[in-house]
C-alpha atoms as a PDB file:
ATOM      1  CA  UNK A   1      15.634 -16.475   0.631  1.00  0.00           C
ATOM      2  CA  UNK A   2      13.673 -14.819  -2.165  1.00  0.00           C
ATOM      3  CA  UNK A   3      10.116 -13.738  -2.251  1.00  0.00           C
ATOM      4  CA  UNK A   4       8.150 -11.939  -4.895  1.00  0.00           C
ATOM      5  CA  UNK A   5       4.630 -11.635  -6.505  1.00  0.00           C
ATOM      6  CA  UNK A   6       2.180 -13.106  -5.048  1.00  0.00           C
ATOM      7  CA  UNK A   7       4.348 -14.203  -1.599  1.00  0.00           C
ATOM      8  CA  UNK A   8       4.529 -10.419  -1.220  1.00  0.00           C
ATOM      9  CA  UNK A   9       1.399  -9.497  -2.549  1.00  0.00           C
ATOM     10  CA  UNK A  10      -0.737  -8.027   0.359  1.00  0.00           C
ATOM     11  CA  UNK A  11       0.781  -6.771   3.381  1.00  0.00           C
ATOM     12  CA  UNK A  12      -0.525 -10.291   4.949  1.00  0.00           C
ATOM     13  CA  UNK A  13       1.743 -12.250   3.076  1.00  0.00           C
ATOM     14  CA  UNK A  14       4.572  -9.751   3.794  1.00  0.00           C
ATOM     15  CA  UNK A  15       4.012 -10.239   7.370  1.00  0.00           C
ATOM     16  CA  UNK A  16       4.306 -14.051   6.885  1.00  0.00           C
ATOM     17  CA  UNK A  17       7.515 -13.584   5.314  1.00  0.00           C
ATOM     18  CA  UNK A  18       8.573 -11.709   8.210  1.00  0.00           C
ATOM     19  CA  UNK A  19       7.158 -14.276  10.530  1.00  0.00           C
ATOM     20  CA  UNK A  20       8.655 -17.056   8.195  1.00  0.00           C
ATOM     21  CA  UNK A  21      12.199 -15.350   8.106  1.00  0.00           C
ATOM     22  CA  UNK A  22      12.231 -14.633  11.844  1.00  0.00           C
ATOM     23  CA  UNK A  23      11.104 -18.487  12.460  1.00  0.00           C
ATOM     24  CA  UNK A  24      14.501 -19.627  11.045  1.00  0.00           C
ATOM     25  CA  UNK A  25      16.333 -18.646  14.102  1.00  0.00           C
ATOM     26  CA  UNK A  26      19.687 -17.457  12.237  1.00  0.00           C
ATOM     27  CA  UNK A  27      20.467 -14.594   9.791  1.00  0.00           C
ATOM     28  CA  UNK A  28      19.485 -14.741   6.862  1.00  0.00           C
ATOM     29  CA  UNK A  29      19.699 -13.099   3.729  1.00  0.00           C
ATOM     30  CA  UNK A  30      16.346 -11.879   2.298  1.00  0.00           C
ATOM     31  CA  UNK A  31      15.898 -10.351  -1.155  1.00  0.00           C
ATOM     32  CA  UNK A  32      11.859  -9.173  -1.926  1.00  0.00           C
ATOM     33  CA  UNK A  33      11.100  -8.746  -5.318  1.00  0.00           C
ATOM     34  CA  UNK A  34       8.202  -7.204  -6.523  1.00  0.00           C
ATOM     35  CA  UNK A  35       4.743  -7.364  -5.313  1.00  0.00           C
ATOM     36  CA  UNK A  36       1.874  -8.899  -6.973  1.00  0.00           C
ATOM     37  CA  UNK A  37       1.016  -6.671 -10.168  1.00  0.00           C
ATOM     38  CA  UNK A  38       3.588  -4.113 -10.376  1.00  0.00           C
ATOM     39  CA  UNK A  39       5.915  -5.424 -12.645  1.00  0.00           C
ATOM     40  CA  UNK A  40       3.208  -5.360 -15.274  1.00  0.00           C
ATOM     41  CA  UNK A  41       2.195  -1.980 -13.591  1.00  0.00           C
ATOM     42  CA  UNK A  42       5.529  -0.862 -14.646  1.00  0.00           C
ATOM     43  CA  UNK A  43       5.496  -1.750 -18.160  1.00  0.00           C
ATOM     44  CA  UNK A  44       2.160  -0.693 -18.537  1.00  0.00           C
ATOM     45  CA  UNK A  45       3.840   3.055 -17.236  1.00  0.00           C
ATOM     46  CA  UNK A  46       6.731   2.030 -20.218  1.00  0.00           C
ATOM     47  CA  UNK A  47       4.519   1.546 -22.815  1.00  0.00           C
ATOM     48  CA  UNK A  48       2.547   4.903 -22.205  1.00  0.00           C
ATOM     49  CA  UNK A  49       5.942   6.543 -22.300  1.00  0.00           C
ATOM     50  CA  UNK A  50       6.622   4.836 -25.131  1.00  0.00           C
ATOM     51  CA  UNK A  51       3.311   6.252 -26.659  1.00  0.00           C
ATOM     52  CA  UNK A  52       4.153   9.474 -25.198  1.00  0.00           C
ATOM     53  CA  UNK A  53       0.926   9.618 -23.149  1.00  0.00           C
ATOM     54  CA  UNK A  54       2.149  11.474 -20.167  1.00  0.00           C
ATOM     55  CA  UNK A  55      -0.746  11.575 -18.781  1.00  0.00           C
ATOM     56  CA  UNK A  56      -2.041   8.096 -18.701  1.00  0.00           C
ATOM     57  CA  UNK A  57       1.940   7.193 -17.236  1.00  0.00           C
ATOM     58  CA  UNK A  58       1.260   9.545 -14.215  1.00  0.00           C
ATOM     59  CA  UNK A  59      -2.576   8.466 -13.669  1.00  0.00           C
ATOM     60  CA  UNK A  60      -1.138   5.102 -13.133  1.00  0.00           C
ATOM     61  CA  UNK A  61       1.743   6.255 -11.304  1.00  0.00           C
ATOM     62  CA  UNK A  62      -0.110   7.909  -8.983  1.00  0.00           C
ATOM     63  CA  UNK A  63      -2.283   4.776  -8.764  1.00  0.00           C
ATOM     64  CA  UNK A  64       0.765   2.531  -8.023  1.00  0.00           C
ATOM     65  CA  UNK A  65       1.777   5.000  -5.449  1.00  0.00           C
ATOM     66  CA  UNK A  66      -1.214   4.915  -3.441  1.00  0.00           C
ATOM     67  CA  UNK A  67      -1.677   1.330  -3.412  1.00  0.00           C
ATOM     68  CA  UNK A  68       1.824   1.290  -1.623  1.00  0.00           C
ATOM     69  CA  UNK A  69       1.026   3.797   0.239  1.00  0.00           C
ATOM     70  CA  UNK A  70      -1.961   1.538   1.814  1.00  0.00           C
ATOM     71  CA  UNK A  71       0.300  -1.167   2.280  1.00  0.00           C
ATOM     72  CA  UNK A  72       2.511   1.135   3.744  1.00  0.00           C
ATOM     73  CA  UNK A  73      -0.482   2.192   6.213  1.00  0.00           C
ATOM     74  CA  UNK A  74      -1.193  -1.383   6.836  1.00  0.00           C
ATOM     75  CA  UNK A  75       2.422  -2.539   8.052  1.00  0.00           C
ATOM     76  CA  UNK A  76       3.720   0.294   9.488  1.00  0.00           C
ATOM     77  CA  UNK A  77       0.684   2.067  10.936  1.00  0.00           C
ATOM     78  CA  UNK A  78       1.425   1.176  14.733  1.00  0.00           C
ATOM     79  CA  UNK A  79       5.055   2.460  14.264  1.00  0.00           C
ATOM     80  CA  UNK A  80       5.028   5.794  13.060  1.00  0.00           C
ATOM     81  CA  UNK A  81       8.917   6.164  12.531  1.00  0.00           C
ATOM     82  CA  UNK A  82       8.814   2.921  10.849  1.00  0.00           C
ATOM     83  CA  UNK A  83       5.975   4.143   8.828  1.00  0.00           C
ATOM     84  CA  UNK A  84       7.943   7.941   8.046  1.00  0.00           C
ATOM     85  CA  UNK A  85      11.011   5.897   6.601  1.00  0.00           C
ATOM     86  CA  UNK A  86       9.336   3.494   4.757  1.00  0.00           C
ATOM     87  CA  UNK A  87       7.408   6.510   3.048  1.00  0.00           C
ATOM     88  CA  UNK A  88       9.776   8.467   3.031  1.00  0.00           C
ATOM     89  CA  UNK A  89      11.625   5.354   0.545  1.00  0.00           C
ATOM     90  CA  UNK A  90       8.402   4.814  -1.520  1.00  0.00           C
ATOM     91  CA  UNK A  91       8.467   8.839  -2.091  1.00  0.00           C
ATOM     92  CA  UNK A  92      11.333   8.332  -3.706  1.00  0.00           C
ATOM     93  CA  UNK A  93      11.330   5.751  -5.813  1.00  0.00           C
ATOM     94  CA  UNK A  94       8.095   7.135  -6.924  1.00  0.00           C
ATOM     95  CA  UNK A  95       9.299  10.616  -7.582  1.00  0.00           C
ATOM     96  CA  UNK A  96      12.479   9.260  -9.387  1.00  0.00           C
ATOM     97  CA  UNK A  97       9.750   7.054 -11.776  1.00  0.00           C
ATOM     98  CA  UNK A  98       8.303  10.511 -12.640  1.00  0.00           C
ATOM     99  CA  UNK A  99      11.660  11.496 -13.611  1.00  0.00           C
ATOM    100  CA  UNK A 100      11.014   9.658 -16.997  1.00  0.00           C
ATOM    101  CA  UNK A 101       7.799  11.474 -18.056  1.00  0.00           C
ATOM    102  CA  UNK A 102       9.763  13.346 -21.053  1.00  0.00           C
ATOM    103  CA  UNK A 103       9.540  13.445 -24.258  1.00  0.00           C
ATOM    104  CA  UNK A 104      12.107  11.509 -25.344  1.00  0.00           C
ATOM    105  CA  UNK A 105      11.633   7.942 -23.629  1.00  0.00           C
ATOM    106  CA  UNK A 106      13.897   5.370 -24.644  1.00  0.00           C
ATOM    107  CA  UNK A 107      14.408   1.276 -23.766  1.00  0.00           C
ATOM    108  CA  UNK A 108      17.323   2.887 -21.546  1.00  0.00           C
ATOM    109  CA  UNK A 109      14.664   4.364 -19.299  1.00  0.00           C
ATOM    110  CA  UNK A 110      11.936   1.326 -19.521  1.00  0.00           C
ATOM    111  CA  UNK A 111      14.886  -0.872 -18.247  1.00  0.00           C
ATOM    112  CA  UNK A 112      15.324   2.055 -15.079  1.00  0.00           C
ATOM    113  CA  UNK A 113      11.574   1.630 -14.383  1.00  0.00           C
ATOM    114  CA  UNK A 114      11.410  -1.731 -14.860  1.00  0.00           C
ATOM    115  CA  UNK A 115      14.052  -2.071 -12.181  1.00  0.00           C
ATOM    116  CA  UNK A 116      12.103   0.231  -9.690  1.00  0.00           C
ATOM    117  CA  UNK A 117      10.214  -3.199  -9.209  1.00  0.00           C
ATOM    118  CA  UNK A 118      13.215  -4.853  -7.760  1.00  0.00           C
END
């Protein structure tokens, strides 16, 4: 089963994912792609990389990072060791992103961002 954009765009449709994978009755192999509006998120990050704007990439970094960080909040909030690991995940994926604000910013490191998404 795959699910992405706008099946995994609020943390209401992830829990009816959940609910629709755990409905099945067997295992099942789930992959989640990205949620609603952060692939383009991500290539809007690229192309202000691209432009070497460093600081528009990180104002909209850190804006990508709190919006996960509310859906975090809204999943996980009732189970805080739940909720420490899946920041704890988002941390890093956001602190590797940040990685890339350099001067020299190449289509090697849009396609690394890019794949953050996945």
């Amino acid at each position: 089963m795959k699910f992405g954009g706008t099946s995994v765009g609020t943390p209401e449709r992830i829990k009816d994912v959940a609910k629709l994978v755990m409905s099945r009755g067997k295992k099942n192999i789930v992959v989640l792609s990205a949620m609603s509006g952060t692939t383009n998120t991500l290539v809007e990050i690229c192309d202000y990389l691209h432009k070497r704007n460093q600081d528009g990439a990180k104002e909209v970094i850190n804006t990508l990072e709190r919006k996960y960080a509310g859906v975090i909040d809204d999943l996980f909030g009732e189970y805080p060791e739940a909720k420490a690991e899946a920041d704890r995940e988002i941390r890093g994926c956001f602190t590797y992103i940040r990685t890339f604000i350099r001067e020299i910013f190449t289509v090697f490191e849009e396609k690394e961002i890019l794949a953050q998404g996945e």
